[in-house]
Protein backbone atom coordinates (compact mmCIF):
# COMPACT_ATOMS: atom_id res chain seq x y z
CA UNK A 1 0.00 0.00 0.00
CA UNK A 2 1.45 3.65 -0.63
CA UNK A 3 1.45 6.59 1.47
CA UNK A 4 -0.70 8.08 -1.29
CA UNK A 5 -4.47 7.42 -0.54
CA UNK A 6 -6.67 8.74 -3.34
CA UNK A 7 -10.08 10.29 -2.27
CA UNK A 8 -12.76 9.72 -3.97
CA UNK A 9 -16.81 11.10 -4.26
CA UNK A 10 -18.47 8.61 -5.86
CA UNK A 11 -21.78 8.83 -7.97
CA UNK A 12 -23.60 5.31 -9.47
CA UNK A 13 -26.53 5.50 -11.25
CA UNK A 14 -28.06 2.30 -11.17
CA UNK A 15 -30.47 1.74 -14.38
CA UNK A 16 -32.48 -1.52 -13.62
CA UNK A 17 -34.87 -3.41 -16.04
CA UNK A 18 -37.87 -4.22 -14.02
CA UNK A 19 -39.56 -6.01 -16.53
CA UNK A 20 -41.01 -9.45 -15.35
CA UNK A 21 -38.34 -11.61 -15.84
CA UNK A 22 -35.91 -9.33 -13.90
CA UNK A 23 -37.38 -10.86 -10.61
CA UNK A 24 -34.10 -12.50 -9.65
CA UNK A 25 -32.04 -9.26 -10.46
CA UNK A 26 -34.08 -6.97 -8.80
CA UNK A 27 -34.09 -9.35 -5.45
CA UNK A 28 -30.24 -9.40 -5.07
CA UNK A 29 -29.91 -6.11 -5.09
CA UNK A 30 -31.91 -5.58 -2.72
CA UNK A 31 -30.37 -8.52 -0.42
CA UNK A 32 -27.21 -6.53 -1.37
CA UNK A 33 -27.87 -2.90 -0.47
CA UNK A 34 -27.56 -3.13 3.36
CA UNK A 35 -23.97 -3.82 2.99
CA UNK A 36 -23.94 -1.76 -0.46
CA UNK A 37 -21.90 1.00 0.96
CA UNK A 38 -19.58 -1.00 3.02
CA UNK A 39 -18.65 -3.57 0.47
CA UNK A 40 -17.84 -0.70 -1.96
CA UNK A 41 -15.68 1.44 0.25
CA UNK A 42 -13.96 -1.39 1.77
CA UNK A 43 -12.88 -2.90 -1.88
CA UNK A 44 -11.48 0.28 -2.49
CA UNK A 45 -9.46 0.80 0.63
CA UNK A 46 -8.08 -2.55 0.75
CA UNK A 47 -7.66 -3.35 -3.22
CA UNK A 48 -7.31 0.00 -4.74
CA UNK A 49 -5.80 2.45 -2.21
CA UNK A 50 -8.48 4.78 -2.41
CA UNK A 51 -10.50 6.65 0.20
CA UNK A 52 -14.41 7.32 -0.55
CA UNK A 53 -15.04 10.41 0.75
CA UNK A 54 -18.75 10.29 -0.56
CA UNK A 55 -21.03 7.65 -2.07
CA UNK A 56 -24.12 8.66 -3.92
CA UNK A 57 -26.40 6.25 -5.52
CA UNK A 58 -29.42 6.70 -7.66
CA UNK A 59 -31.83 3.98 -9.22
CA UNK A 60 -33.37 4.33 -12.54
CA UNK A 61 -35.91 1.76 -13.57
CA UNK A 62 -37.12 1.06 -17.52
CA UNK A 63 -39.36 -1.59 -19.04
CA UNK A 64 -40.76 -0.56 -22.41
CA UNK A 65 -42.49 2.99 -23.31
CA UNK A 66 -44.58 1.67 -25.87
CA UNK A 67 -46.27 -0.94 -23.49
CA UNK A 68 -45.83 0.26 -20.12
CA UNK A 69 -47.00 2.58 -17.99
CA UNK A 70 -44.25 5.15 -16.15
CA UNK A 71 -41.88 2.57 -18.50
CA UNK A 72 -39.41 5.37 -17.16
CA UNK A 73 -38.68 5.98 -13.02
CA UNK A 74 -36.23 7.92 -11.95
CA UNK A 75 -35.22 8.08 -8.15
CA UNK A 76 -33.48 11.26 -5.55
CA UNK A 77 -30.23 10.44 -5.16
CA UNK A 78 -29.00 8.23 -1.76
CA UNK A 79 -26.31 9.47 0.15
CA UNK A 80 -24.88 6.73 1.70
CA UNK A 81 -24.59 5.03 4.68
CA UNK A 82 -26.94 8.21 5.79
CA UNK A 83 -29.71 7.15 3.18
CA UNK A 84 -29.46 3.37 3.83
CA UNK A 85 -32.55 3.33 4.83
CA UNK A 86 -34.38 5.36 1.94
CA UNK A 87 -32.46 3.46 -0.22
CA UNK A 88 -34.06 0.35 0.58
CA UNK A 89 -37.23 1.33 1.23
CA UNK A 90 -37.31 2.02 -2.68
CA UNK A 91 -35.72 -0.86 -4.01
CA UNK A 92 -38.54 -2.89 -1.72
CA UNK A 93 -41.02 -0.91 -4.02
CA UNK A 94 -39.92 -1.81 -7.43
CA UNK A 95 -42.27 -4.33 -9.03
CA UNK A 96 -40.95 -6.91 -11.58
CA UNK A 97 -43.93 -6.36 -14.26
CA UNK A 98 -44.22 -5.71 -17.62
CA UNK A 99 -42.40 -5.63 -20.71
CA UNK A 100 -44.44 -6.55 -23.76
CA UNK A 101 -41.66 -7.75 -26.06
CA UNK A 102 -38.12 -9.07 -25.42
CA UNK A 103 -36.56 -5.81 -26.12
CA UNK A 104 -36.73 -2.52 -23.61
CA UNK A 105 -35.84 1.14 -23.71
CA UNK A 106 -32.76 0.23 -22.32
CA UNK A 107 -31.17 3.65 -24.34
CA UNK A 108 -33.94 6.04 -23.02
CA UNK A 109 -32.79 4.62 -19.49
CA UNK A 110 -29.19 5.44 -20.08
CA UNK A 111 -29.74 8.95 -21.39
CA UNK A 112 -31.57 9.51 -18.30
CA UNK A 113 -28.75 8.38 -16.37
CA UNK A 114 -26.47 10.68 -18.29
CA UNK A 115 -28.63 13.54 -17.59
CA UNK A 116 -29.00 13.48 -14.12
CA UNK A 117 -27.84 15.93 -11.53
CA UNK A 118 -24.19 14.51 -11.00
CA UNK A 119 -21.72 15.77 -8.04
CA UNK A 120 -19.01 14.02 -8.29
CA UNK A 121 -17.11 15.78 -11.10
CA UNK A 122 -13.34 16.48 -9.52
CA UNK A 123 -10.27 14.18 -11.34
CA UNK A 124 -10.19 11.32 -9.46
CA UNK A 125 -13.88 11.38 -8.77
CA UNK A 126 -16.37 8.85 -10.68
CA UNK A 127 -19.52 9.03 -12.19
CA UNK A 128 -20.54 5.57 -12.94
CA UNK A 129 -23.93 3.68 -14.58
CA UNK A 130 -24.73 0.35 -13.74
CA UNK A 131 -26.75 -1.25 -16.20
CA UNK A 132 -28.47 -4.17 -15.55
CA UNK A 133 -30.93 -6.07 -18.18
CA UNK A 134 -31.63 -9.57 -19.89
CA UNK A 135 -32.94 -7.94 -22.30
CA UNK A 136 -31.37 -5.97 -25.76
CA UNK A 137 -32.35 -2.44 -25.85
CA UNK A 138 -34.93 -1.12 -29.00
CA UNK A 139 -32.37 0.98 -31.40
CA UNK A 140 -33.24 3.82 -32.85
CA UNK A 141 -33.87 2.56 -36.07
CA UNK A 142 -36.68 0.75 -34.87
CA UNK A 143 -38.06 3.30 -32.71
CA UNK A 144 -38.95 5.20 -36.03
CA UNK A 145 -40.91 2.06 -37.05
CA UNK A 146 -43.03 2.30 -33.83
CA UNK A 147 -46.20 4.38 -33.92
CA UNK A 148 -47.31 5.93 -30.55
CA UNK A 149 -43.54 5.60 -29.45
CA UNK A 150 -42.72 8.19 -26.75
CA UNK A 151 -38.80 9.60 -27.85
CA UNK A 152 -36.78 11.08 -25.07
CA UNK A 153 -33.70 11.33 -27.15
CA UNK A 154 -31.74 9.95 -30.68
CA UNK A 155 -29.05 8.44 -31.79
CA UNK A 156 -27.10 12.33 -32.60
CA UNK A 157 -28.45 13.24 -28.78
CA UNK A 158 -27.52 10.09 -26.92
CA UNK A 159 -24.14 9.69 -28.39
CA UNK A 160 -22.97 13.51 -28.46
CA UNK A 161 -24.44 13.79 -24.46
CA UNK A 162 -22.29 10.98 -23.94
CA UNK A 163 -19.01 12.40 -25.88
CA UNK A 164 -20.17 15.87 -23.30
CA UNK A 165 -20.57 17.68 -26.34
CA UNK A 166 -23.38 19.68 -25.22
CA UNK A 167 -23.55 22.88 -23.60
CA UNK A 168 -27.07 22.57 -21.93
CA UNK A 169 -25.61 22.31 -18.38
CA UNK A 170 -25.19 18.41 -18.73
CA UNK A 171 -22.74 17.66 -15.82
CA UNK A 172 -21.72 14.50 -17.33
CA UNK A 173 -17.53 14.71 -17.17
CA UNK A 174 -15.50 13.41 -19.91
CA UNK A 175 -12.48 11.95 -17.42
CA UNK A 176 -15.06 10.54 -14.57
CA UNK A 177 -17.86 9.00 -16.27
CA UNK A 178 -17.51 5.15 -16.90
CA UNK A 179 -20.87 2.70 -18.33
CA UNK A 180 -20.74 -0.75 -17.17
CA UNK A 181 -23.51 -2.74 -18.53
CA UNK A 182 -24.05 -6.02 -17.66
CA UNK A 183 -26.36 -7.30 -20.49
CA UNK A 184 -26.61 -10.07 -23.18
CA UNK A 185 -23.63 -9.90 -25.32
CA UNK A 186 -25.61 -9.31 -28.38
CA UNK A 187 -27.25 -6.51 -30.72
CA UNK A 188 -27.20 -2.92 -28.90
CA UNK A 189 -25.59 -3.28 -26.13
CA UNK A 190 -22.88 -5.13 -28.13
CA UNK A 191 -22.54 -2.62 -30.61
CA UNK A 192 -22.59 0.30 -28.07
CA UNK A 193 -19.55 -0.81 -25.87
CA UNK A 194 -17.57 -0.58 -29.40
CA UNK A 195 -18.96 2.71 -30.20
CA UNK A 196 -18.31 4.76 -26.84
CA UNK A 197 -15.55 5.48 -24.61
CA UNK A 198 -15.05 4.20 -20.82
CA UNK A 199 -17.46 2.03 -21.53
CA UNK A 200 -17.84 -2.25 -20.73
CA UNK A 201 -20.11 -5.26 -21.41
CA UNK A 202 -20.15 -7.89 -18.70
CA UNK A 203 -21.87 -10.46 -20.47
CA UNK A 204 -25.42 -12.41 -18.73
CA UNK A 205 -27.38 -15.05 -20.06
CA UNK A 206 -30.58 -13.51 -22.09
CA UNK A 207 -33.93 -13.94 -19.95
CA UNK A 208 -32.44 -14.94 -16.89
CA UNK A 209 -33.28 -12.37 -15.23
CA UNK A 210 -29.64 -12.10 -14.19
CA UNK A 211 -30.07 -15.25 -11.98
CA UNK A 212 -26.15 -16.15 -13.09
CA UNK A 213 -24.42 -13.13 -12.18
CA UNK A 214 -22.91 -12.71 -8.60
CA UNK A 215 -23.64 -9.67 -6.87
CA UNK A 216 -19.74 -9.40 -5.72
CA UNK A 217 -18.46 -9.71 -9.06
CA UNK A 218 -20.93 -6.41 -9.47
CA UNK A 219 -18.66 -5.20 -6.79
CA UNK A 220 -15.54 -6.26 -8.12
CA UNK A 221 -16.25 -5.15 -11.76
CA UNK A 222 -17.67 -1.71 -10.44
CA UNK A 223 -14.59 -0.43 -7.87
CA UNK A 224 -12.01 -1.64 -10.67
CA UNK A 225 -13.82 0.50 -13.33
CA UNK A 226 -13.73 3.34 -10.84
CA UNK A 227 -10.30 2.81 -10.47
CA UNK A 228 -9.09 3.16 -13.83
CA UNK A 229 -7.57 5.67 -15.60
């Protein structure tokens, strides 16, 4: 260990799929989030010789806009271990329902992510999006294909908010931000990790409801992201 301890605020943006089959996803994180804060600031202490100085976590939920209703939730931020409580309470109220096809607005629920009101911002802070789905996301292309379809942003938006192109106030940061999906390792989400920067695809079984994927290696996967250059 050095005599150098990085500190670190920390915002995650959790975007979960809460479609029906996400039952077993949405379960262990909830088993999870008692210890959330813990397990994260201990990993990065002990494996990463990094102090968290703040830990902020927000949930965003999706399922599909053109079949469900509020398809789109978007949570306050936690401040944890002081919103441990809150936090839970509101992961105990998500609902696996829904979800008319096998694909989701998966995109709609990133943008929304990228949007949001981040803090963290200095340079060896991290704003970080979870994404977790069995699903693949509709593209674009199809949404134009999809009458009724409610649009909260395309391709040209999504891509240059990402990039932080955008002088609309979006507090996104070029050096912090980092997109960890874990998602099947086909169609959008496959094509997306090639197209934009700090950005990963832990691959999960499709319709499984992430049932396969241990919520350490989450853990693991998430504080070596925020690590990284």
């Amino acid at each position: 260990m050095s005599n150098y301890r990085k500190e670190r605020k920390i915002d995650i943006v959790m975007c979960i799929d809460s479609t029906s089959s996400m039952g077993p996803c949405i379960d262990n994180v909830r088993t999870h989030a008692k210890r959330f804060y813990k397990d994260v600031v201990d990993k990065m202490e002990n494996e990463y010789d990094s102090e968290v100085t703040e830990l902020r976590v927000q949930v965003v939920t999706f399922r599909d806009l053109e079949c469900d209703v509020d398809a789109i939730t978007k949570s306050e931020f936690f401040e944890l271990p002081t919103d441990e409580r809150l936090f839970e309470r509101y992961l105990d109220g998500i609902t696996p329902r829904g979800g008319g096809d096998y694909k989701e607005s998966g995109l709609e629920a990133l943008y929304t992510a990228m949007t949001t009101d981040w803090r963290a911002r200095g340079s060896d802070d991290r704003q970080v999006i979870l994404l977790f789905t069995d699903a693949d996301a509709i593209d674009f292309g199809e949404k134009s294909n999809r009458p009724g379809y409610e649009t909260i942003c395309d391709s040209d938006l999504f891509y240059k908010t990402w990039l932080c192109m955008l002088g609309n106030g979006n507090k996104l940061s070029p050096r912090t931000k980092r997109l960890i999906m874990f998602a099947p390792d086909s169609g959008v989400y496959k094509d997306l990790v090639k197209t934009i920067d700090r950005s990963q695809l832990s691959a999960v079984q499709p319709q499984n409801g992430m049932a396969d994927v241990d919520f350490e290696d989450i853990i693991k996967i998430t504080c070596a992201s925020v690590s990284s250059q």
